[in-house]
N, C-alpha and C. Protein backbone atom coordinates (compact mmCIF):
# COMPACT_ATOMS: atom_id res chain seq x y z
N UNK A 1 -23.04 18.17 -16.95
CA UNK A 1 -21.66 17.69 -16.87
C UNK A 1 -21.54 16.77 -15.65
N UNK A 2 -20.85 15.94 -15.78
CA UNK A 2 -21.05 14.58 -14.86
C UNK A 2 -19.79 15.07 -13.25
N UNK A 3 -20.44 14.85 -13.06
CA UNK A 3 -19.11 15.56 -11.33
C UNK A 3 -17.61 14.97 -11.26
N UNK A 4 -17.38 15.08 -10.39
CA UNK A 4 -15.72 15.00 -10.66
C UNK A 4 -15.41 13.72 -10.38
N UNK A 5 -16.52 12.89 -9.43
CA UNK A 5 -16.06 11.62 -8.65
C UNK A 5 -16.98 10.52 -10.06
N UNK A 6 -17.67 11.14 -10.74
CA UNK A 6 -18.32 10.06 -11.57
C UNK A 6 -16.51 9.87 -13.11
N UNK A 7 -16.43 11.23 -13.14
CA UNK A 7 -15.30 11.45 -14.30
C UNK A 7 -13.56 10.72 -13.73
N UNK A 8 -13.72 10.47 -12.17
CA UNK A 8 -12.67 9.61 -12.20
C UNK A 8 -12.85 8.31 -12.12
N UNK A 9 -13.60 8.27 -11.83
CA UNK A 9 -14.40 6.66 -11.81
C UNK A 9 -14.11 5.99 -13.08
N UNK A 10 -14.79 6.60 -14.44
CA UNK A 10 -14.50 6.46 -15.90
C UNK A 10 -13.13 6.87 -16.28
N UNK A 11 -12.30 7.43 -15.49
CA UNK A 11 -10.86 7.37 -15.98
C UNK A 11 -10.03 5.95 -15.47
N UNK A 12 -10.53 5.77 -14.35
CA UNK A 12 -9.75 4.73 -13.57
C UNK A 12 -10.11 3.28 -14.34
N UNK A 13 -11.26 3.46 -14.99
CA UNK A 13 -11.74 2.20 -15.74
C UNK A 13 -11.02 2.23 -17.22
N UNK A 14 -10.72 3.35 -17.75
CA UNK A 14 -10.19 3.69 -18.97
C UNK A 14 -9.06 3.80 -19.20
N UNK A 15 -8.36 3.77 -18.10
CA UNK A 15 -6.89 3.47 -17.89
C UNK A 15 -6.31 2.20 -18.05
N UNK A 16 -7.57 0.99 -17.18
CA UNK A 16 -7.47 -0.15 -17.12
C UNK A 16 -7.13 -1.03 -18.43
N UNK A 17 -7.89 -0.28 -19.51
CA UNK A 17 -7.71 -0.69 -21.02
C UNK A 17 -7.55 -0.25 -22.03
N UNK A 18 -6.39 0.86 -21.31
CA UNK A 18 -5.64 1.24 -22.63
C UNK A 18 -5.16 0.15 -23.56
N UNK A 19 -4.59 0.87 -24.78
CA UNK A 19 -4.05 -0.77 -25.68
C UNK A 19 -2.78 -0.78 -25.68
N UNK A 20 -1.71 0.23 -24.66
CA UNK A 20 -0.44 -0.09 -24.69
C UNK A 20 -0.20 0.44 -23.02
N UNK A 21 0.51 -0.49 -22.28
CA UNK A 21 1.07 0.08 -21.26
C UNK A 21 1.75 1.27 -20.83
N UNK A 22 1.58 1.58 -20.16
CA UNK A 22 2.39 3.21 -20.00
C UNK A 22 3.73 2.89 -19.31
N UNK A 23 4.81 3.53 -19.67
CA UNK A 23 5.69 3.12 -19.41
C UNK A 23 5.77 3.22 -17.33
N UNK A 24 6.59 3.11 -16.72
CA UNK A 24 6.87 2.85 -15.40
C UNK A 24 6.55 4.03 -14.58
N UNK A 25 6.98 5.12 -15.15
CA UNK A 25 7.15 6.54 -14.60
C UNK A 25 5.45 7.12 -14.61
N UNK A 26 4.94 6.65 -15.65
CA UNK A 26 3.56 7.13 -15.65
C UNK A 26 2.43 6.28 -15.13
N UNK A 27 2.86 4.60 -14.68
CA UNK A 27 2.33 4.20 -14.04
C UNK A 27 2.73 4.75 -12.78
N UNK A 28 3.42 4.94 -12.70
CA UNK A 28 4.08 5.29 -10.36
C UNK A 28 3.14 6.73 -10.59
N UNK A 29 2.72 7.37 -11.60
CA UNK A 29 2.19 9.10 -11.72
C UNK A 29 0.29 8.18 -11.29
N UNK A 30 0.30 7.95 -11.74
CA UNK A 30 -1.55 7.21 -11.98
C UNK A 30 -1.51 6.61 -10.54
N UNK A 31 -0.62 5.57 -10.55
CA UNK A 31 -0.64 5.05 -8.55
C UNK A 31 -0.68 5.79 -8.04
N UNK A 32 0.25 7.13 -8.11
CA UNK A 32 -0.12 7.74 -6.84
C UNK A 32 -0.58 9.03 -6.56
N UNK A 33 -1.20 9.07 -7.65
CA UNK A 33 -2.70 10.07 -8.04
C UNK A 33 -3.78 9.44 -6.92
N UNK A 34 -4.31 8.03 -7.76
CA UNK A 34 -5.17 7.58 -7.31
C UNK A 34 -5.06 7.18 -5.82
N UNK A 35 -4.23 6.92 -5.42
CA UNK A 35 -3.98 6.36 -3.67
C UNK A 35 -4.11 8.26 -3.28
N UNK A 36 -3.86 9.35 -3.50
CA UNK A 36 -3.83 10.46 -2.58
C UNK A 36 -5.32 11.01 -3.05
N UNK A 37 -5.90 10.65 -3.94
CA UNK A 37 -7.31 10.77 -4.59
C UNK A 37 -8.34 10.13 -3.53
N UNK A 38 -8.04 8.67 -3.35
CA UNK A 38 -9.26 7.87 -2.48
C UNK A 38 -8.42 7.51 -1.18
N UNK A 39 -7.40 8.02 -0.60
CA UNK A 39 -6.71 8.07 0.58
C UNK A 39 -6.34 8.79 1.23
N UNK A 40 -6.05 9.70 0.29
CA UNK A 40 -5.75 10.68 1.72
C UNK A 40 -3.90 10.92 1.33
N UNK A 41 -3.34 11.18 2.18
CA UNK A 41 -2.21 11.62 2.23
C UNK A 41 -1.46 9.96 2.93
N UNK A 42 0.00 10.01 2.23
CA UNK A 42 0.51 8.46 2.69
C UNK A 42 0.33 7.91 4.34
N UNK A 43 0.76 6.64 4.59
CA UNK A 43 0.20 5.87 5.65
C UNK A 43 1.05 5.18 5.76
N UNK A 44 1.22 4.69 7.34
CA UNK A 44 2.32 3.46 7.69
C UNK A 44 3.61 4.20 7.17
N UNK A 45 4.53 2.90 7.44
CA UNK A 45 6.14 3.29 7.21
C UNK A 45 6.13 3.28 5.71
N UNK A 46 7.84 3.36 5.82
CA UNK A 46 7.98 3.21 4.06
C UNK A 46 8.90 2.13 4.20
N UNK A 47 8.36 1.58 3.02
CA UNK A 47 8.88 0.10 2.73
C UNK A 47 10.50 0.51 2.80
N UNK A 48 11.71 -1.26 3.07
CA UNK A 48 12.88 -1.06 3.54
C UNK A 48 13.17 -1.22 1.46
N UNK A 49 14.73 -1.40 1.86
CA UNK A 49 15.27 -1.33 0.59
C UNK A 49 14.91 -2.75 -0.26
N UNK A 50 14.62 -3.59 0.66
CA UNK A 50 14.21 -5.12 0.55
C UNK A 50 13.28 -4.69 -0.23
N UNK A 51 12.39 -3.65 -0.54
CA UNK A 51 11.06 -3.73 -1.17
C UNK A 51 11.42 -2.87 -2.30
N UNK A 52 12.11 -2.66 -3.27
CA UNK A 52 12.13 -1.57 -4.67
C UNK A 52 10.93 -1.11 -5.12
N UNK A 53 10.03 -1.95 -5.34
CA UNK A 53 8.70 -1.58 -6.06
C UNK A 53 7.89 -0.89 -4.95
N UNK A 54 8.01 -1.38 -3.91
CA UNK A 54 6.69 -0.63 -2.90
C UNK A 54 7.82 0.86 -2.23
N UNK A 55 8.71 0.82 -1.90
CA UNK A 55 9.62 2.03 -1.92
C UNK A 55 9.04 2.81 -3.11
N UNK A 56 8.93 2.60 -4.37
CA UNK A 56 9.01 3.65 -5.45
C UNK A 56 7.71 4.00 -5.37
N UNK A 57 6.54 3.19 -5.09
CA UNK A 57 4.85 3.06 -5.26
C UNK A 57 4.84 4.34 -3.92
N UNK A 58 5.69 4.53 -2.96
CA UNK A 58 5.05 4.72 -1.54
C UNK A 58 6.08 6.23 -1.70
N UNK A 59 7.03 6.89 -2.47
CA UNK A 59 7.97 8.19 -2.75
C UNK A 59 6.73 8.34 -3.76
N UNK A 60 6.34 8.19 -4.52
CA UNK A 60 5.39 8.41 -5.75
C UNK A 60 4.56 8.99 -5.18
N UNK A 61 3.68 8.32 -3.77
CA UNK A 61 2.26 8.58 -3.51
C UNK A 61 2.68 9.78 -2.46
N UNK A 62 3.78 9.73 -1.69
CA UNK A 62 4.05 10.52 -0.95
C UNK A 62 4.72 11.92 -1.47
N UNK A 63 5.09 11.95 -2.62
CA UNK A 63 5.43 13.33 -3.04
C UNK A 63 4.28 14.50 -3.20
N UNK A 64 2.79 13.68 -3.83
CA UNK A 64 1.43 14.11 -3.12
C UNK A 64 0.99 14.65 -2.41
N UNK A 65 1.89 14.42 -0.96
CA UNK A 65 1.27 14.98 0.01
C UNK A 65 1.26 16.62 0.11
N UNK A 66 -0.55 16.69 0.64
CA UNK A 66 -1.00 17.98 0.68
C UNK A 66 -2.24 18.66 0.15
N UNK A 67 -2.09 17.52 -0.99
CA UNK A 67 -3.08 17.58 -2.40
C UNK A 67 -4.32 17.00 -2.15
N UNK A 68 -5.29 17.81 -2.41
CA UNK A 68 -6.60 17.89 -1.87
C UNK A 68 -7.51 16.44 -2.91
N UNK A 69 -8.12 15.51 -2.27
CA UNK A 69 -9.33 14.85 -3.36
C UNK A 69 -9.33 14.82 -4.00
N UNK A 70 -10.18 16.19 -4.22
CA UNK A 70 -10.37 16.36 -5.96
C UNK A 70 -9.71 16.98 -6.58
N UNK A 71 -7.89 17.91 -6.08
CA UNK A 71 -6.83 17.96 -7.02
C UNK A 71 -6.53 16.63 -7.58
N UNK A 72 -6.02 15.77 -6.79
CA UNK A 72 -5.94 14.12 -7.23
C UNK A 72 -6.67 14.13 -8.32
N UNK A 73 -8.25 14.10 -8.13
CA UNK A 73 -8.63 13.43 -9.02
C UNK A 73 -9.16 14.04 -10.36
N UNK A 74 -8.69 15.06 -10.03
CA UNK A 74 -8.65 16.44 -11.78
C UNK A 74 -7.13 15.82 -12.25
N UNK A 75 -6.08 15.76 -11.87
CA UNK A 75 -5.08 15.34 -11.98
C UNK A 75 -4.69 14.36 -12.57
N UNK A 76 -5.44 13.13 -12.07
CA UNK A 76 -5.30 11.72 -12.68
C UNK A 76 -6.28 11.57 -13.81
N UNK A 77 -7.25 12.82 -14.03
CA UNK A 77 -8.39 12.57 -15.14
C UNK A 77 -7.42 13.40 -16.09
N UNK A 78 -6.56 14.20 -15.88
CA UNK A 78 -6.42 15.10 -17.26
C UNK A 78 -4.98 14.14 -18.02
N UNK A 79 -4.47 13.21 -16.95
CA UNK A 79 -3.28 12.30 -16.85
C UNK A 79 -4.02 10.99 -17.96
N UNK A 80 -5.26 10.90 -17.51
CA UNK A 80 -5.87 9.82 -18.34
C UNK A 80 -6.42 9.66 -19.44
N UNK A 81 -6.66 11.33 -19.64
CA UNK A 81 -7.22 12.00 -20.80
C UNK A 81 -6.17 11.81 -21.88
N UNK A 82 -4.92 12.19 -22.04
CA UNK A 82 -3.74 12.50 -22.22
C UNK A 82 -2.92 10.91 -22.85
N UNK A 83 -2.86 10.22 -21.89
CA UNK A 83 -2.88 8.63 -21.87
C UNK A 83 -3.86 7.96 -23.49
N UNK A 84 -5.12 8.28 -23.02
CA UNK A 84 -5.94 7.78 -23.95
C UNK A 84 -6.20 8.28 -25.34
N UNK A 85 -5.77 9.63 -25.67
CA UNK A 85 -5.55 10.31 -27.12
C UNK A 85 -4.33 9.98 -27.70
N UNK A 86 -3.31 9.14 -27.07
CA UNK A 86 -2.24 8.71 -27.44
C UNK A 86 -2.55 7.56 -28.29
C-alpha cells in the first residue's frame, strides 16, 4: 500500500482534472486541507476586507488549525476520493 504522502500527491493531481469544478465551498475545503497538509498551521496576517477571496482562502485554512500532516492529508484524500466517484 503506497504511504500517505505518495496517496496525496495522486489526489492533489486528481483533483487537478476532475471534469467538473467543485463548487466554491469545496474548493475553500481542498485549499485549505492542502495549505495545513504541506504548511503547517496559518501564517502572516489575515487579509483586510479589500481582499474577499484571500479573507475566505485564509478563515478556510485557519479553521484547520491544530490538525496534524497527515490528518490534512487523509482528509483531503478521502475529500478527493469522494470528488472523483462523483
Amino acid at each position: 500500500m503506497p504511504d500517505i504522502i505518495t496517496q496525496f500527491e495522486a489526489a492533489a493531481r486528481d483533483v487537478k482534472n476532475l471534469p467538473r469544478q467543485p463548487d466554491n465551498d469545496t474548493l475553500l475545503e481542498l485549499y485549505a486541507l492542502y495549505k495545513q497538509a504541506t504548511a503547517g498551521n496559518t501564517s502572516g496576517k489575515r487579509p483586510g476586507f479589500t481582499d474577499p477571496i484571500g479573507r475566505a482562502k485564509y478563515d478556510a485554512w485557519s479553521n484547520n488549525k491544530g490538525m496534524t500532516s497527515e490528518a490534512a492529508m487523509e482528509a483531503y484524500i478521502d475529500l478527493a476520493n469522494r470528488l472523483l466517484r462523483k
